[in-house]
Protein backbone atom coordinates (compact mmCIF):
# COMPACT_ATOMS: atom_id res chain seq x y z
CA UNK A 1 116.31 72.78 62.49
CA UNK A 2 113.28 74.07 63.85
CA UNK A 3 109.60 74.27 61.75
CA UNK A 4 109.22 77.42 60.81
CA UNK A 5 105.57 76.93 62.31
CA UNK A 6 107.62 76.92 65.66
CA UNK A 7 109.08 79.86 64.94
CA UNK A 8 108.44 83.23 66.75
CA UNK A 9 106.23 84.91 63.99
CA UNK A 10 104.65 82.09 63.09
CA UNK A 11 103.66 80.73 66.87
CA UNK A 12 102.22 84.11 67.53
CA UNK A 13 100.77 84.14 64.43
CA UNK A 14 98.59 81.08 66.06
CA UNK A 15 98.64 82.09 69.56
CA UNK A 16 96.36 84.98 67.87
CA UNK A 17 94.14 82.83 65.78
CA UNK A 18 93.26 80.56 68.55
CA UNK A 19 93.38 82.37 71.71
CA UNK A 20 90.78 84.37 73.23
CA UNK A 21 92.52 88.05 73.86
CA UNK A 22 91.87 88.69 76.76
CA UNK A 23 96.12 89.38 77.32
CA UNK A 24 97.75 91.43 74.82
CA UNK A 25 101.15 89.38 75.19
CA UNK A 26 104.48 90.27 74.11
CA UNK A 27 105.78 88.86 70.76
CA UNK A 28 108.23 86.47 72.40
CA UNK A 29 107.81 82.84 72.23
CA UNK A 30 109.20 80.38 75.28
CA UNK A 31 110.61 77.20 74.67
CA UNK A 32 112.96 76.55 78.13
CA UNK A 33 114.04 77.96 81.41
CA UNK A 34 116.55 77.97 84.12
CA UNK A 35 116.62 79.85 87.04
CA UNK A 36 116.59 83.63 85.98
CA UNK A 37 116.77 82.93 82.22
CA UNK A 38 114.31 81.75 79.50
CA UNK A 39 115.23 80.72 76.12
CA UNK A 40 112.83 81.64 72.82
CA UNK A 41 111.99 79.34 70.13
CA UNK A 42 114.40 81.18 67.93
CA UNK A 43 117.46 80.36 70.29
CA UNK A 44 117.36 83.57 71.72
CA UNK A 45 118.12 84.02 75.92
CA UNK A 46 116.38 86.66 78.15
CA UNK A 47 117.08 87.66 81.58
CA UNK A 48 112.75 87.06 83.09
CA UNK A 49 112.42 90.03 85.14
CA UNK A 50 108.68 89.63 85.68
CA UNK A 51 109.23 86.09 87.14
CA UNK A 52 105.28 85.23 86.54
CA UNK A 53 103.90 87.98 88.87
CA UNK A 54 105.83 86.60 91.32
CA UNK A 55 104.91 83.14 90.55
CA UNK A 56 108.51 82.51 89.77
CA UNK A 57 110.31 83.48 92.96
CA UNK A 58 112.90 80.83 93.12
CA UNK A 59 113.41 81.12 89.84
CA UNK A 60 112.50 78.62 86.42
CA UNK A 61 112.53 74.87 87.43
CA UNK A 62 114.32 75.09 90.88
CA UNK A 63 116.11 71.53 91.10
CA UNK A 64 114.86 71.37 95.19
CA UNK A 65 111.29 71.68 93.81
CA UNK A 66 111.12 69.73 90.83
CA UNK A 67 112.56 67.15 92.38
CA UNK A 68 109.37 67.55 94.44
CA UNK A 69 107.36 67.18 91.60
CA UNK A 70 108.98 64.51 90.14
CA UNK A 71 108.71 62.45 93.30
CA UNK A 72 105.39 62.80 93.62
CA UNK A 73 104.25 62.25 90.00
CA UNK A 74 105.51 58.82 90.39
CA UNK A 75 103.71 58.01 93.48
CA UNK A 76 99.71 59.73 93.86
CA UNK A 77 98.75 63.17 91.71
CA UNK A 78 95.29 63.46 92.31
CA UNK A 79 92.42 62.08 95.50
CA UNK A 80 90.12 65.16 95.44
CA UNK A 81 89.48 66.34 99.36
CA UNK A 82 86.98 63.13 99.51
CA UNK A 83 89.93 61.09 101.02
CA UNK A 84 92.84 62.25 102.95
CA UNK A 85 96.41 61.84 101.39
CA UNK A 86 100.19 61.54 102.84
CA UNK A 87 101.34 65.13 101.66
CA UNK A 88 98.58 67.29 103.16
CA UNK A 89 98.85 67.36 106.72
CA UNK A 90 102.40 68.42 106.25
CA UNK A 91 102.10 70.86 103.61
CA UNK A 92 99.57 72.56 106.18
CA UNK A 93 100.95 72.72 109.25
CA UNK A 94 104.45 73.55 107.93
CA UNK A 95 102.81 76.81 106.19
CA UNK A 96 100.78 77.43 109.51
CA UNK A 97 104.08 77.52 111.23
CA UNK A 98 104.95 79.68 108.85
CA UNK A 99 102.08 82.24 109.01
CA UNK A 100 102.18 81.85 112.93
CA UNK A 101 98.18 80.96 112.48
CA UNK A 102 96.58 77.66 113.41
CA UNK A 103 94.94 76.71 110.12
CA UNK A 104 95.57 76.86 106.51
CA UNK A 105 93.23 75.80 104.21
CA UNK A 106 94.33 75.18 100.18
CA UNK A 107 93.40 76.00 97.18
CA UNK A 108 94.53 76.72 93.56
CA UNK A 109 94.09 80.13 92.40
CA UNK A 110 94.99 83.21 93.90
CA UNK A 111 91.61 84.40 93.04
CA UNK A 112 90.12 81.65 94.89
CA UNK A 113 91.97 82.05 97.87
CA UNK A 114 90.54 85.77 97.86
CA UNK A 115 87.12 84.45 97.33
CA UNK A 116 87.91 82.15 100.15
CA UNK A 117 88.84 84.85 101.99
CA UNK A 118 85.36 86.67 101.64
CA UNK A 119 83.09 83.77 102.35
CA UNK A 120 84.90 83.19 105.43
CA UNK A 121 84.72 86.80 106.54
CA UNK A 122 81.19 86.98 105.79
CA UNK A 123 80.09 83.65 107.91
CA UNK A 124 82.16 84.94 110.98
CA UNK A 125 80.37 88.20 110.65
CA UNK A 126 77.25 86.54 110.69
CA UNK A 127 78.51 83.83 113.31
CA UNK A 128 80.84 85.61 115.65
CA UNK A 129 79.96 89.27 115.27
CA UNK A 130 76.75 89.05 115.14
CA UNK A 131 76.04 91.37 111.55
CA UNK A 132 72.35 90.66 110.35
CA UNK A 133 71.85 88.67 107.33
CA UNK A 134 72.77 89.57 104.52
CA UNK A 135 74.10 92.98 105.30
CA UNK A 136 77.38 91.93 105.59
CA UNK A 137 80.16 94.73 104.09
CA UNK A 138 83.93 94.82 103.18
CA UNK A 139 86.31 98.04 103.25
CA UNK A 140 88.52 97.80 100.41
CA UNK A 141 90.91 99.98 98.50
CA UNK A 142 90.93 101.86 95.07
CA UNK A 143 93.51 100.73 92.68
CA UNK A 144 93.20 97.05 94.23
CA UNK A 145 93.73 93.72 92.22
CA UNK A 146 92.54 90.90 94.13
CA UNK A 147 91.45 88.78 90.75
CA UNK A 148 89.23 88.71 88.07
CA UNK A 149 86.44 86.41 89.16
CA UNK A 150 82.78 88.57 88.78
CA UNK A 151 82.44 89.35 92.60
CA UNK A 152 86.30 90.56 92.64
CA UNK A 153 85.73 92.51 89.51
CA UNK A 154 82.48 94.34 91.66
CA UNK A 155 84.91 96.03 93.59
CA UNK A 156 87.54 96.81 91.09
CA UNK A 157 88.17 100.83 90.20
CA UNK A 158 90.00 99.52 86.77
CA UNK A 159 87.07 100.03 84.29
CA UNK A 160 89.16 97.07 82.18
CA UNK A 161 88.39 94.61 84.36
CA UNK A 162 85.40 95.91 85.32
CA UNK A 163 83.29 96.99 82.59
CA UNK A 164 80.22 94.91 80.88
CA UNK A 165 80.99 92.23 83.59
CA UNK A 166 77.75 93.47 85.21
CA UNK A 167 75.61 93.09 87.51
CA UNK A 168 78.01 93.23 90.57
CA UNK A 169 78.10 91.63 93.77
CA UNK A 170 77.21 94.21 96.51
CA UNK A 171 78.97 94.19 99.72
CA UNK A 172 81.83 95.95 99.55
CA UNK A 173 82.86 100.06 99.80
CA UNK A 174 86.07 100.97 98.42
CA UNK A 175 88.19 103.84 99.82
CA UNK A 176 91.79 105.65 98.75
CA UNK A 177 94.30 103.09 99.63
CA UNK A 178 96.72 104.95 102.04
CA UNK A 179 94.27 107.17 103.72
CA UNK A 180 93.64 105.53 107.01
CA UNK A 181 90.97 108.47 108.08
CA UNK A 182 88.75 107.66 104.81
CA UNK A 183 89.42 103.63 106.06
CA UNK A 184 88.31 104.26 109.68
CA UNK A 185 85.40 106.54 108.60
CA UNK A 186 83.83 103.69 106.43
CA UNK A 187 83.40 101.02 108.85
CA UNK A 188 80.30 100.96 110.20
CA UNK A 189 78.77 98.07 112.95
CA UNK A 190 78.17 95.88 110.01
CA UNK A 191 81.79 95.68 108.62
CA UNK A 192 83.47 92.11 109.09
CA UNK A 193 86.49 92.56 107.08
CA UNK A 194 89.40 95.16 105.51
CA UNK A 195 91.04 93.54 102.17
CA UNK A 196 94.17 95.30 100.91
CA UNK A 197 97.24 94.59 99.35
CA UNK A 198 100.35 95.75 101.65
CA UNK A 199 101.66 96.64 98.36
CA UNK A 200 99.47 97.08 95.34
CA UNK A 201 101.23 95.37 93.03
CA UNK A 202 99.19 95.49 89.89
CA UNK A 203 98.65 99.20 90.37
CA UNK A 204 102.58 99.57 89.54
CA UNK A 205 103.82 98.82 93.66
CA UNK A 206 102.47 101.36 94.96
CA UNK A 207 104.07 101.39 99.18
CA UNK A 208 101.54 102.63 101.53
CA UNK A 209 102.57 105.74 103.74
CA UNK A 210 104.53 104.44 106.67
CA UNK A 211 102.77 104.07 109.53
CA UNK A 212 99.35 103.21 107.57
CA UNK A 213 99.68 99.36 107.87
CA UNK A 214 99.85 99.35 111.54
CA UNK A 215 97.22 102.19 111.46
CA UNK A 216 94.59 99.42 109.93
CA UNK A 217 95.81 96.64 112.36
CA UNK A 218 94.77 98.73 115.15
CA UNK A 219 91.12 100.14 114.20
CA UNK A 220 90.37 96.54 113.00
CA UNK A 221 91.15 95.28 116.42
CA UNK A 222 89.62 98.12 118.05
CA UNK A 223 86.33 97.94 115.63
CA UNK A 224 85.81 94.31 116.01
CA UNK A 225 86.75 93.89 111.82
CA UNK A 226 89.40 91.05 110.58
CA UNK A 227 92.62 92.55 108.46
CA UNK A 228 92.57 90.76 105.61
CA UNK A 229 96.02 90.70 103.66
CA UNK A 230 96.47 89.86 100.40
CA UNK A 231 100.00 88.74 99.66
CA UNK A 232 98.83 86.78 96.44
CA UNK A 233 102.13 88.70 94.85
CA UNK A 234 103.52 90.41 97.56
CA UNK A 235 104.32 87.70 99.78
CA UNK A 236 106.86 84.66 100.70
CA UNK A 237 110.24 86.62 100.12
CA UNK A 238 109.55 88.92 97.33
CA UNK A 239 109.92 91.89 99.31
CA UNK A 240 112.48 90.90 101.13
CA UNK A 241 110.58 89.21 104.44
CA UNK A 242 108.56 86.25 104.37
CA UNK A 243 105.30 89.19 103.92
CA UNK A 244 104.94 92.24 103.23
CA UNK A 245 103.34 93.01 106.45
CA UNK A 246 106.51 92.07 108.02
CA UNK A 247 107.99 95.29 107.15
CA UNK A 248 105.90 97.19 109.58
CA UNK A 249 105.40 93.97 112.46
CA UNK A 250 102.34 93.78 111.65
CA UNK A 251 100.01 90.48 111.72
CA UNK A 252 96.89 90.44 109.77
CA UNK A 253 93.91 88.18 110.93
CA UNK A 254 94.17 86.34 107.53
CA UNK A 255 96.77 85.81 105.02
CA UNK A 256 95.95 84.84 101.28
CA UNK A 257 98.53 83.16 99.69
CA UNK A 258 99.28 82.13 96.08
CA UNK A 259 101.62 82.45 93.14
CA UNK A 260 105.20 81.84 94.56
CA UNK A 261 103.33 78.93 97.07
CA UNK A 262 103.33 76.56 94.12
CA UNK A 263 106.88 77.36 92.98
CA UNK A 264 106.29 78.26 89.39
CA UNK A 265 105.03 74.54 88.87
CA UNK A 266 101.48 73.85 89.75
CA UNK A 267 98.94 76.50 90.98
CA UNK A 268 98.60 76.44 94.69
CA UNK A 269 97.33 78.99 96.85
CA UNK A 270 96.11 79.22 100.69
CA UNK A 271 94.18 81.15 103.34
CA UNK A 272 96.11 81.07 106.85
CA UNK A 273 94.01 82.22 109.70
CA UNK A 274 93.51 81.12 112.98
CA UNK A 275 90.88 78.55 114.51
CA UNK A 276 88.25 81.21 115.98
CA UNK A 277 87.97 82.64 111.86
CA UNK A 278 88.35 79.65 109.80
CA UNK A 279 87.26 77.82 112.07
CA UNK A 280 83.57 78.72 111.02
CA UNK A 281 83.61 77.13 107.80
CA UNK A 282 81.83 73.45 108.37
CA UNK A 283 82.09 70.44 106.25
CA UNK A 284 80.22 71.20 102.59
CA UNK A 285 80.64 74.85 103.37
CA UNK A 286 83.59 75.60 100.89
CA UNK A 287 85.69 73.54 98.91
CA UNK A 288 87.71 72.60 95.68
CA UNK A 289 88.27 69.73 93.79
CA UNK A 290 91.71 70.11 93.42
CA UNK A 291 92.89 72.37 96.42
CA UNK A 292 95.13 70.68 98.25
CA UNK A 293 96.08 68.11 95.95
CA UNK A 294 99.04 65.69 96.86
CA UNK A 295 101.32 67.37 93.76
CA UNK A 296 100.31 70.62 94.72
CA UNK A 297 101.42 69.48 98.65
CA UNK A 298 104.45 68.40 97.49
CA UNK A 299 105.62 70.95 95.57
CA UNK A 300 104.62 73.89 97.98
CA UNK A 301 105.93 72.12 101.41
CA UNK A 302 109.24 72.63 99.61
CA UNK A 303 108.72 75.88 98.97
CA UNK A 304 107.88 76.88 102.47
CA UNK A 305 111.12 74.88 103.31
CA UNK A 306 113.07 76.75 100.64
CA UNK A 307 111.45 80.31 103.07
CA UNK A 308 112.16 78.55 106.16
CA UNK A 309 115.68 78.72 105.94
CA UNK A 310 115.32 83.17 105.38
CA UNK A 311 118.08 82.25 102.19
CA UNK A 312 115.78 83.78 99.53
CA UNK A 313 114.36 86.99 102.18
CA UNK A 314 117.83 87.70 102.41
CA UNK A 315 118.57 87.43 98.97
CA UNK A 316 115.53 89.71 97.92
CA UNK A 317 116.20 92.30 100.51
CA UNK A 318 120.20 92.51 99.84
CA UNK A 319 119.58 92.85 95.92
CA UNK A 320 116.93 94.57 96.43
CA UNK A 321 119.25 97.61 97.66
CA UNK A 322 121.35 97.14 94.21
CA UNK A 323 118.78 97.42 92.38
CA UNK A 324 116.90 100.62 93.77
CA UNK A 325 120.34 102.28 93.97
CA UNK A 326 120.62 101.47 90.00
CA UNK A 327 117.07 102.67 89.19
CA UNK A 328 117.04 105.71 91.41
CA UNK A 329 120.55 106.55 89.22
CA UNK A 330 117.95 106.97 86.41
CA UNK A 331 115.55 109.73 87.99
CA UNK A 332 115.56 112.56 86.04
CA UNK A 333 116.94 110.45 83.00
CA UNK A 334 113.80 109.23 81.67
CA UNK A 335 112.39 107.86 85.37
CA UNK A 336 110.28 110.21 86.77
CA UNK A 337 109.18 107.90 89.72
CA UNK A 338 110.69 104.73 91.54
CA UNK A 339 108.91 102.09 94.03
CA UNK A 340 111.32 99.74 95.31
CA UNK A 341 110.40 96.97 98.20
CA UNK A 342 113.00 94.02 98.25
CA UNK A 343 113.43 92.88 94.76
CA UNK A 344 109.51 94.58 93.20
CA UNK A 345 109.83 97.76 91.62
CA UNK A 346 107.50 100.08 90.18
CA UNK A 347 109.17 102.36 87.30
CA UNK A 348 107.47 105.16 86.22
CA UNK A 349 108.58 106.52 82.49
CA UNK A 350 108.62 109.97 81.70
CA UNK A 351 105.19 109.45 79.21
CA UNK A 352 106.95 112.10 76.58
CA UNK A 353 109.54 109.44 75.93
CA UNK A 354 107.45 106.28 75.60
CA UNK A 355 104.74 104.50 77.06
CA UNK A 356 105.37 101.50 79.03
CA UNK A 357 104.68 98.77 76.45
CA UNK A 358 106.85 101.13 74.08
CA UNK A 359 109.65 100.09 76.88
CA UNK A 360 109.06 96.40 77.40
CA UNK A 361 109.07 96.05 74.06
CA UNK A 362 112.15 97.63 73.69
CA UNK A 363 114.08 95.81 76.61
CA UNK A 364 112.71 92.74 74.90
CA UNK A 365 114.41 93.40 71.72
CA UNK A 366 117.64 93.66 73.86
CA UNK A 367 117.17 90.31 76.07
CA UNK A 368 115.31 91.68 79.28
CA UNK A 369 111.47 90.79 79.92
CA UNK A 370 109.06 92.67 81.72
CA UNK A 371 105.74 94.00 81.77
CA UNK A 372 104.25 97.08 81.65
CA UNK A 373 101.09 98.26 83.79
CA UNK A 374 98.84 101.47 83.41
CA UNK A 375 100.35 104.03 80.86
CA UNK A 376 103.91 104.42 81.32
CA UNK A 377 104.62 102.55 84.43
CA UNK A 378 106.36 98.95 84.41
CA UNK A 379 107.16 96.58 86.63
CA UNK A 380 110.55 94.81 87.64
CA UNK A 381 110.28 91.49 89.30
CA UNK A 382 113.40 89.04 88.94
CA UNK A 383 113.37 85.80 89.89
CA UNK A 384 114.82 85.82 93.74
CA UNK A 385 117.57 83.84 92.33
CA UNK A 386 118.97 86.58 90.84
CA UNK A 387 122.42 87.71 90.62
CA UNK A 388 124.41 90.27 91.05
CA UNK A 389 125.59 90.70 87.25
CA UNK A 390 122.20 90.27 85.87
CA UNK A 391 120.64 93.24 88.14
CA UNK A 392 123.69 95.31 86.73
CA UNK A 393 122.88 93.49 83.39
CA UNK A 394 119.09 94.82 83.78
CA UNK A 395 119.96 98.59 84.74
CA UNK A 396 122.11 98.72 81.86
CA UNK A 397 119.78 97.52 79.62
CA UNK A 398 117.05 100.09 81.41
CA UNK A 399 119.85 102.92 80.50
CA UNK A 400 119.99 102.22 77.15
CA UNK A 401 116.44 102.08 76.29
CA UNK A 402 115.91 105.96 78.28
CA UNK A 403 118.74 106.68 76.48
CA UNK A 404 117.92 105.71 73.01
């Protein structure tokens, strides 16, 4: 018998008391998981189609990579970069092999790896291109979520994340994301870097226009200005390629990494670049206590072994086919907009039915998770492990709650 303190009502009941809100969660308490289920306090099973932003990609407690984990907890857990242990060199040149760059350097956060991303761009403008101090500038993209840190928030257009967070790191200009001409025409000689998101993910996955990835690749090269590519979300298989970019062939100057890297067990994250940009960070320059900790090695050299093999790209892109054919069934019946790369979808709700919490709340009460994102747009991210059934399972479920 379970407390009745551990009971749904009750454990929200003190999630509210003693949390900070700065998430507005849904009312559902987790107890367990496995692979692309989770189980409430209550008893009760849902099919996790948010997977942790990605996080989650090989689904809730993968046996390959706990096993990881559990191997390494009972050996070394912590050195700090001070010393240098058995699990790093591996972990980073089997992700540079991945990447096809020379160096990776870890971290923990996807947010740091973006603010990794943006010292290091700065110091080779200042180093290699020759920018004057301090004037230093980065093209970015409105509707972007690179993180929530106070120079990320500076260039953020979402007034949530933004506001009273004050005063804001200079530095950056931000531009429509998709519009290549508006890109182009904001680089000036001082530019060093252009941060986007292949696919804006936060924004409700929004695709660029084709053609306008490989547009950016070539008036960086031409300009003398590193692509910077954030596949925090968007990357290792969730699309349905090992990155997003990878959908147009094209290779950005610098990857940041996070989220699935760790494999929904510790937070890892990573910049991949090669040795003439991160090579101009110098001992003292950058760091993190825990970035690159043995555990975190561990666990995330398994996962790029798990993306080695293409299994789970595969996977995403074959199911990702089922399941835009079952949400493009819906247009017109309650969808009035689908976004579908791999297995990420951005569903837009007619706003006269119901908002978007309205409909994750509603595919909650009938065992489906997900999460809803500006207005009446939600997202759909399963866990790559996936099946067949449970896509169907999920489409019906979306039926029924457009229907109802």
């Amino acid at each position: 018998m379970v407390d009745d303190k551990l009971r749904t009502p009750g454990a929200v009941r003190d999630a509210e008391r003693w949390t900070a809100h700065n998430y507005h969660p849904l009312p559902v308490v987790i107890s367990s998981a496995e692979g692309a289920w989770l189980t409430d306090v209550d008893g009760k099973r849902y099919l996790d189609c948010l997977a942790g932003y990605s996080a989650l990609n090989f689904g809730h407690r993968h046996p390959q990579l706990i096993a990881a984990a559990h191997a390494q907890l009972d050996r070394l857990t912590l050195t700090s970069r001070a010393f240098i242990h058995d699990q790093f060199a591996d972990f980073c040149r089997e992700l540079a092999e991945l990447c096809g760059k020379d160096l990776v350097l870890p971290m923990n956060t996807g947010a740091e790896a973006v603010e990794t991303g943006i010292k290091v761009a700065r110091k080779w403008g200042y180093q290699v291109k020759g920018v004057p101090a301090g004037q230093a500038n980065i093209i970015v993209a409105d509707g972007n979520f690179h993180g929530r840190t106070t120079t990320i928030v500076s260039f953020s257009t979402d007034e949530d994340a933004r506001a009273d967070f004050g005063p804001y790191t200079p530095g950056f200009t931000v531009v429509p994301y998709g519009d290549l001409d508006a890109l182009t025409a904001a680089i000036d000689d001082n530019t060093v870097a252009v941060l986007l998101e292949p696919i804006q993910g936060e924004q409700g996955v929004v695709v660029p226009p084709e053609g306008y990835l490989p547009g950016v690749r070539q008036v960086c090269t031409d300009r003398n200005v590193l692509f910077i590519a954030d596949e925090i979300q968007s990357g290792l298989g969730r699309t349905g390629r090992t990155f997003a970019c990878d959908h147009e062939g094209v290779v950005p100057d610098m990857y940041l990494l996070g989220k699935a890297l760790g494999g929904g067990i510790v937070p890892v994250s990573a910049v991949a670049a090669n040795s003439d940009v991160l090579g101009v960070l110098k001992p003292g320059q950058h760091g993190s206590t825990f970035g690159g900790n043995p555990l975190a090695c561990a666990v995330a050299t398994e996962v790029v072994r798990l993306l080695a093999t293409g299994e789970f790209q595969r996977r995403s892109a074959e199911l990702g086919e089922r399941l835009r054919a079952g949400l493009e069934g819906l247009l017109g019946k309650g969808l009035v907009g689908v976004r579908v790369r791999g297995l990420w979808a951005g569903l837009d709700i007619d706003p006269a039915l119901m908002s978007g919490r309205e409909a994750c709340e509603r595919l909650m009460a009938r065992g489906i998770l997900a999460k809803d994102t500006h207005g009446s747009t939600i997202r759909l991210a399963p866990p790559l492990v996936i099946t067949e059934e449970e896509i169907d399972q999920a489409i019906k479920t979306l039926t029924e709650v457009l229907a109802a």
